[in-house]
Protein backbone atom coordinates (compact mmCIF):
# COMPACT_ATOMS: atom_id res chain seq x y z
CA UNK A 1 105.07 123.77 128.01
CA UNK A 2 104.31 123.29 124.65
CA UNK A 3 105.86 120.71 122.56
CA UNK A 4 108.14 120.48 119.97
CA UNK A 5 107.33 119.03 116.42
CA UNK A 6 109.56 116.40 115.22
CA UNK A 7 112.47 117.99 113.38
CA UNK A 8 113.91 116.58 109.87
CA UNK A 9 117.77 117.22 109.54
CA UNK A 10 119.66 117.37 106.58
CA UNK A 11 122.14 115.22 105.62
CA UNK A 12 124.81 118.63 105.37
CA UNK A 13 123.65 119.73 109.03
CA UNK A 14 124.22 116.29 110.07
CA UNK A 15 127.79 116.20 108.93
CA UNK A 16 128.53 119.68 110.26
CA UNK A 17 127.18 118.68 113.38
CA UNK A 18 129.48 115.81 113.67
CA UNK A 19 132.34 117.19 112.39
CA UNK A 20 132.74 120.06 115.41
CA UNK A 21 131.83 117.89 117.82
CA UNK A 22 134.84 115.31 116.30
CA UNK A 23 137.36 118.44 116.19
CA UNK A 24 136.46 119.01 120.10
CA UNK A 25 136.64 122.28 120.51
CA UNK A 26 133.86 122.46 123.08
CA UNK A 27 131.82 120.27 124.95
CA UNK A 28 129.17 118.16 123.74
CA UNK A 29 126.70 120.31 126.04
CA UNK A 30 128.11 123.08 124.07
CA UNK A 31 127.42 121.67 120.91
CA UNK A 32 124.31 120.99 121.98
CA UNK A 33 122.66 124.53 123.06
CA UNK A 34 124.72 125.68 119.67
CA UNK A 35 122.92 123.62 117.23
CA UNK A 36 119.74 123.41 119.48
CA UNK A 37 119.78 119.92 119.09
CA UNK A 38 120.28 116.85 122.05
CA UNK A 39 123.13 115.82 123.20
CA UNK A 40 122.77 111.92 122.76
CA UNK A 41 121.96 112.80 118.53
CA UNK A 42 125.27 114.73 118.14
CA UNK A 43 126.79 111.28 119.19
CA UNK A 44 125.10 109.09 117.70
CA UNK A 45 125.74 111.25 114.44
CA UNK A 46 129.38 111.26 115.20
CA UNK A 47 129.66 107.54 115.80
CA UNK A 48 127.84 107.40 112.34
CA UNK A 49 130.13 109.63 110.57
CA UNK A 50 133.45 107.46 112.29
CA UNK A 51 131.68 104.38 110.99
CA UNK A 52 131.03 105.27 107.45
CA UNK A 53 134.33 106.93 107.08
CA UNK A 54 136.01 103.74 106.18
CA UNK A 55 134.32 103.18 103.11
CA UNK A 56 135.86 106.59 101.87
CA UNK A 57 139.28 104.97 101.18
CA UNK A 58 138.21 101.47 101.23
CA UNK A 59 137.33 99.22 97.97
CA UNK A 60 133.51 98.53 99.58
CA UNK A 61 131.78 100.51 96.68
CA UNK A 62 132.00 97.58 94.55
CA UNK A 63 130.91 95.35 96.59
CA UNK A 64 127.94 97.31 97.76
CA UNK A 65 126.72 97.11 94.19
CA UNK A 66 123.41 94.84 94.02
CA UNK A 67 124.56 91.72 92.03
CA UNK A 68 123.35 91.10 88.90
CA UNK A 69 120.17 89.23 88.43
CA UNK A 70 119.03 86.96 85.57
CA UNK A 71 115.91 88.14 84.85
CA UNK A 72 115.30 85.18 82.28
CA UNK A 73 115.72 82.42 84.66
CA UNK A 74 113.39 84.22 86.80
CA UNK A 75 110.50 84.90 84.20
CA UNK A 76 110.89 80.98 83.07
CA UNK A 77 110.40 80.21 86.67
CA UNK A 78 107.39 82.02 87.14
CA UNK A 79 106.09 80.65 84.08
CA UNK A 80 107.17 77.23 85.31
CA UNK A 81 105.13 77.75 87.96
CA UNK A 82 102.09 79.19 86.87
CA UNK A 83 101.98 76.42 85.06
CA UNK A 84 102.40 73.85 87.25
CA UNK A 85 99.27 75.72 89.21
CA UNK A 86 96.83 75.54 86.29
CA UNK A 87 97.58 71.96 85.99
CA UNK A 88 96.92 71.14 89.60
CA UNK A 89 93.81 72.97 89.75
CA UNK A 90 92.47 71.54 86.43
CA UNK A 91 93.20 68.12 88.11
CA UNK A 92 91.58 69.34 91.28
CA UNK A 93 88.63 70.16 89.35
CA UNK A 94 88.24 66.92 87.61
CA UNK A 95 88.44 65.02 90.28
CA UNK A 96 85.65 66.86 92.12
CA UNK A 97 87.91 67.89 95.35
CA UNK A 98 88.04 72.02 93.93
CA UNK A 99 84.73 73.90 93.06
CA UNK A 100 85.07 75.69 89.64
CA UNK A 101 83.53 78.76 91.66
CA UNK A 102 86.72 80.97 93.78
């Protein structure tokens, strides 16, 4: 028995694939030998297609937007900081408790 390399699906044959077996015309064993795939994926992919189906006529795309970020506050931070380290290890230095070497 030799075995089988791990398959990639598309997206499209993932949809199709869920979509007969959510119209029910056969059974998911059916489905199964038709598509050549198991039976356990088609319903996973089928309870992932019912789940994502809300946010078709929902108002979720805006809020699955990334917020905005201030990118200034966040380079003066990082500056903020970097300072803070050069001070500390120039102190560290003077007082003998940091080698110059790293």
């Amino acid at each position: 028995m030799t075995k089988r390399t791990r398959r990639d699906h598309t997206p499209a044959f993932k949809a199709k694939v869920a979509l007969t077996a959510i119209k029910g015309e056969k059974t998911l064993a059916e489905f199964a030998k038709l598509f050549d795939v198991h039976p356990n994926q088609i319903t996973a992919w089928k309870a992932q297609l019912l789940d994502g189906t809300a946010g078709v006529f929902g108002s979720s795309v805006a809020s699955a937007e990334a917020p905005s970020v201030d990118l200034k506050a966040l380079h003066a931070k990082i500056g903020e900081l970097a300072l803070e380290n050069c001070f500390l290890e120039c102190a560290l230095i003077k007082a003998g408790m940091l080698s110059v070497k790293r």
